[in-house]
C-alpha atoms as a PDB file:
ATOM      1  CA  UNK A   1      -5.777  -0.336   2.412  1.00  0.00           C
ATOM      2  CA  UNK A   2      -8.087  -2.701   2.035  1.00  0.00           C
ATOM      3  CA  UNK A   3     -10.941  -2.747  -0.875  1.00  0.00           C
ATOM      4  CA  UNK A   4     -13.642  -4.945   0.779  1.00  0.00           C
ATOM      5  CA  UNK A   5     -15.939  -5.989  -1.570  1.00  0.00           C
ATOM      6  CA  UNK A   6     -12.921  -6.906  -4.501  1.00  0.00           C
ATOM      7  CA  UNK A   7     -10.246  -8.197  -1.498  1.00  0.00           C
ATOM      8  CA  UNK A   8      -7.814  -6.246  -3.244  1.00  0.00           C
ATOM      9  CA  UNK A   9      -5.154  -4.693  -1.102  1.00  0.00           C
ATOM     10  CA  UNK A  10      -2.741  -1.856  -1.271  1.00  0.00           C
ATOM     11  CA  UNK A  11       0.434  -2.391   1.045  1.00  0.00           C
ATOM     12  CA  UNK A  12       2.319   0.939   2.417  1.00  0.00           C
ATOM     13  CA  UNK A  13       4.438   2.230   4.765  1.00  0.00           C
ATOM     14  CA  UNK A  14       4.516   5.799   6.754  1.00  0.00           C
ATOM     15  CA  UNK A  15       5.201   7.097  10.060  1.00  0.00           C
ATOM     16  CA  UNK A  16       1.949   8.786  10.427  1.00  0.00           C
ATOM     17  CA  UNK A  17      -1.050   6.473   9.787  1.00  0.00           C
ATOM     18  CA  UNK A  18      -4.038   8.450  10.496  1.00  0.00           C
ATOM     19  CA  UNK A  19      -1.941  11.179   8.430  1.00  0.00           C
ATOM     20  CA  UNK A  20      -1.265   8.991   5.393  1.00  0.00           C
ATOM     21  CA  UNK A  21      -4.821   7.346   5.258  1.00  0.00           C
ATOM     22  CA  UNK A  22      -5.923  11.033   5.432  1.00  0.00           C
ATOM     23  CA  UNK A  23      -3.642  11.693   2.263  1.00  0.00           C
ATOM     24  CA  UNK A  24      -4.819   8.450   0.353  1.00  0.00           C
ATOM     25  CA  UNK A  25      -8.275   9.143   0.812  1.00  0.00           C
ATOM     26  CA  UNK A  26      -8.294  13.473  -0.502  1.00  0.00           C
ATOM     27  CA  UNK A  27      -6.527  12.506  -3.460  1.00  0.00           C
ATOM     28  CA  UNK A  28      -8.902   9.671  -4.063  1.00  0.00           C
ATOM     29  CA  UNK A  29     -12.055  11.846  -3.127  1.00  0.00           C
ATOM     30  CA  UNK A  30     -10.120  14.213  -5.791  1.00  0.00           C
ATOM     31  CA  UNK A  31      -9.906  11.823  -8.724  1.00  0.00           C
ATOM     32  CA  UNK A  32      -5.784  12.788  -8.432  1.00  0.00           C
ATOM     33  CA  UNK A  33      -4.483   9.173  -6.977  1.00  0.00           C
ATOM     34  CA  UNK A  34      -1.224   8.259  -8.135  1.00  0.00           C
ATOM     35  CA  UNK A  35      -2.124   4.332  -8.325  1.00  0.00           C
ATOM     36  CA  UNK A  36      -4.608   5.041 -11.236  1.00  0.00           C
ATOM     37  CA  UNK A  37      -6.038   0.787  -9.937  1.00  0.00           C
ATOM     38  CA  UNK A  38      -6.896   2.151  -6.761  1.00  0.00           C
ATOM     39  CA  UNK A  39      -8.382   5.330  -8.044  1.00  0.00           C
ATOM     40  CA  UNK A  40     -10.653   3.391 -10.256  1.00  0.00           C
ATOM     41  CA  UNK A  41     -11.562   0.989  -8.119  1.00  0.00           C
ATOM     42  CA  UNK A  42     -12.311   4.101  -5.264  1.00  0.00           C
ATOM     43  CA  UNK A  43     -14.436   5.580  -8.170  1.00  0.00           C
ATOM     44  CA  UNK A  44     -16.410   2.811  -8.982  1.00  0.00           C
ATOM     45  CA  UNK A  45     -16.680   1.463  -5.074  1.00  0.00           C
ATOM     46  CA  UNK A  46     -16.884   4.409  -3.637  1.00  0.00           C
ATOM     47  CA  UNK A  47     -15.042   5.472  -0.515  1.00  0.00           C
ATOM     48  CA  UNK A  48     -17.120   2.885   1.943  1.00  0.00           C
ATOM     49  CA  UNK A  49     -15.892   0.111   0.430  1.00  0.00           C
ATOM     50  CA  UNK A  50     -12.125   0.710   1.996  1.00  0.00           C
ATOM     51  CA  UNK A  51     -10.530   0.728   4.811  1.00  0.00           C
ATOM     52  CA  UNK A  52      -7.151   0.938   6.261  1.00  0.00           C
ATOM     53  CA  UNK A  53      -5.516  -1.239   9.007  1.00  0.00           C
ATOM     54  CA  UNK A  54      -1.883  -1.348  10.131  1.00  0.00           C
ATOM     55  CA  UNK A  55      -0.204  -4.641   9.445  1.00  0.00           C
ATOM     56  CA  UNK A  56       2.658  -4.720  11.951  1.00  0.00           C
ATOM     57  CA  UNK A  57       4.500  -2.075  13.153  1.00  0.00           C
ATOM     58  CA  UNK A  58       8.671  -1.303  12.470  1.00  0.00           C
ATOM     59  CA  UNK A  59      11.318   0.947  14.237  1.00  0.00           C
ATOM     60  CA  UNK A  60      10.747   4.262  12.608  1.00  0.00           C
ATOM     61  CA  UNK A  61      13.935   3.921  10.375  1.00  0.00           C
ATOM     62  CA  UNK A  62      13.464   4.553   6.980  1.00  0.00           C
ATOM     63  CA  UNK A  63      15.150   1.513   4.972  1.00  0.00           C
ATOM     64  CA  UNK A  64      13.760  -0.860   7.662  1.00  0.00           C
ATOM     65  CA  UNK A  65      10.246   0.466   6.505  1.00  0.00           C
ATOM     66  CA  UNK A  66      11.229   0.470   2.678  1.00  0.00           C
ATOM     67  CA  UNK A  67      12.677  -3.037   3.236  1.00  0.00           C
ATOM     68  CA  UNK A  68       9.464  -4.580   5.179  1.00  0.00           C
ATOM     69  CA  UNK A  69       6.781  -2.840   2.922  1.00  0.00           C
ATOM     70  CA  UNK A  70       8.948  -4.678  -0.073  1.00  0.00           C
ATOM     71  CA  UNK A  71       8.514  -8.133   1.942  1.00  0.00           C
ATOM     72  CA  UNK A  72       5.109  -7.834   2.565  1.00  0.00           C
ATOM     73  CA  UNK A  73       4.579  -7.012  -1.117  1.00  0.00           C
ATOM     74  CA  UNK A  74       6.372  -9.838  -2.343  1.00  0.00           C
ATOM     75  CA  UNK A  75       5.310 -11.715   0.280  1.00  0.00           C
ATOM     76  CA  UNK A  76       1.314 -11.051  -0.696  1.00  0.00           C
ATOM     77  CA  UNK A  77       1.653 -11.399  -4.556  1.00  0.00           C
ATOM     78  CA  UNK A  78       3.304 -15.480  -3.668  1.00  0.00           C
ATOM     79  CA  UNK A  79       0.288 -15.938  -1.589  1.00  0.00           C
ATOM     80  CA  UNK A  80      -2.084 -15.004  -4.420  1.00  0.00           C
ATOM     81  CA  UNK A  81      -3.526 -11.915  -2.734  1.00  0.00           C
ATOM     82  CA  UNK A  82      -4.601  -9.353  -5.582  1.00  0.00           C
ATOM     83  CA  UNK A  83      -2.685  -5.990  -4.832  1.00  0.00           C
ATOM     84  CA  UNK A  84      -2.965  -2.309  -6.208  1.00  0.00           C
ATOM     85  CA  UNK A  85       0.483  -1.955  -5.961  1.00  0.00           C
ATOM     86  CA  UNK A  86       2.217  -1.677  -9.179  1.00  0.00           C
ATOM     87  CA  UNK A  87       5.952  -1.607  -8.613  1.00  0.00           C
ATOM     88  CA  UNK A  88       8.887  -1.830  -5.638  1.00  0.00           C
ATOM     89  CA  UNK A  89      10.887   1.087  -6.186  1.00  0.00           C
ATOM     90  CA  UNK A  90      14.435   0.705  -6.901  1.00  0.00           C
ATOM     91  CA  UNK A  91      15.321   1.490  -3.683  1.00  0.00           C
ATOM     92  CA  UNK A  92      13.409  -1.258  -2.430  1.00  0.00           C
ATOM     93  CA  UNK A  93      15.045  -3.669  -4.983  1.00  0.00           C
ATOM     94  CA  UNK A  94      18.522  -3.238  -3.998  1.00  0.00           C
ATOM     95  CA  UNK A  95      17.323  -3.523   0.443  1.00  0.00           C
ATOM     96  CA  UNK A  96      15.859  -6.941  -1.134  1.00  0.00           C
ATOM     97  CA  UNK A  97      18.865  -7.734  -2.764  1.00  0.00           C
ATOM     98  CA  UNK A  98      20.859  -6.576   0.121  1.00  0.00           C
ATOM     99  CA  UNK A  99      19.106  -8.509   2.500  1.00  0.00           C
ATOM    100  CA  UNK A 100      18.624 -12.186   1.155  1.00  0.00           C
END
């Protein structure tokens, strides 16, 4: 997701794209977002200032998803790129780990 008058970016992985952007966007039209950066940015934006894109597309395998959206995480925040996510999980920690 893709805030485009800040640049700021939120990197995630599903299965179902439409279906997840669908999901992002009702909770943010809600004012119930989980990432409370992206739900204040969405509030003071407003919902034409994002939009979603897919990045690259993985094997539908769960850790293989986990694993890339961690990459592409810590692959954004060494380029500079400002990001709404706040944390890897812990799964996503130890596929890191695991796959130096």
């Amino acid at each position: 997701i893709v805030n485009s008058v800040s640049n700021k970016i939120y990197i995630g992985q599903t299965t179902q794209g439409e279906l997840r952007w669908k999901r992002h966007i009702n909770a943010l039209r809600g004012d119930y977002h989980t990432n409370h950066k992206l739900q204040a940015d969405f509030n003071k934006f407003r919902e034409d200032a994002f939009e979603w894109s897919i990045i690259k597309e993985y094997p539908k395998n769960k850790d293989t998803l986990l694993l890339e959206e961690a990459r592409t995480i810590v692959k954004f925040r060494k380029e500079g790129k400002d990001l709404y996510n706040l944390t890897l999980t812990i799964d996503q920690v130890q596929l890191l780990e695991e796959n130096k």
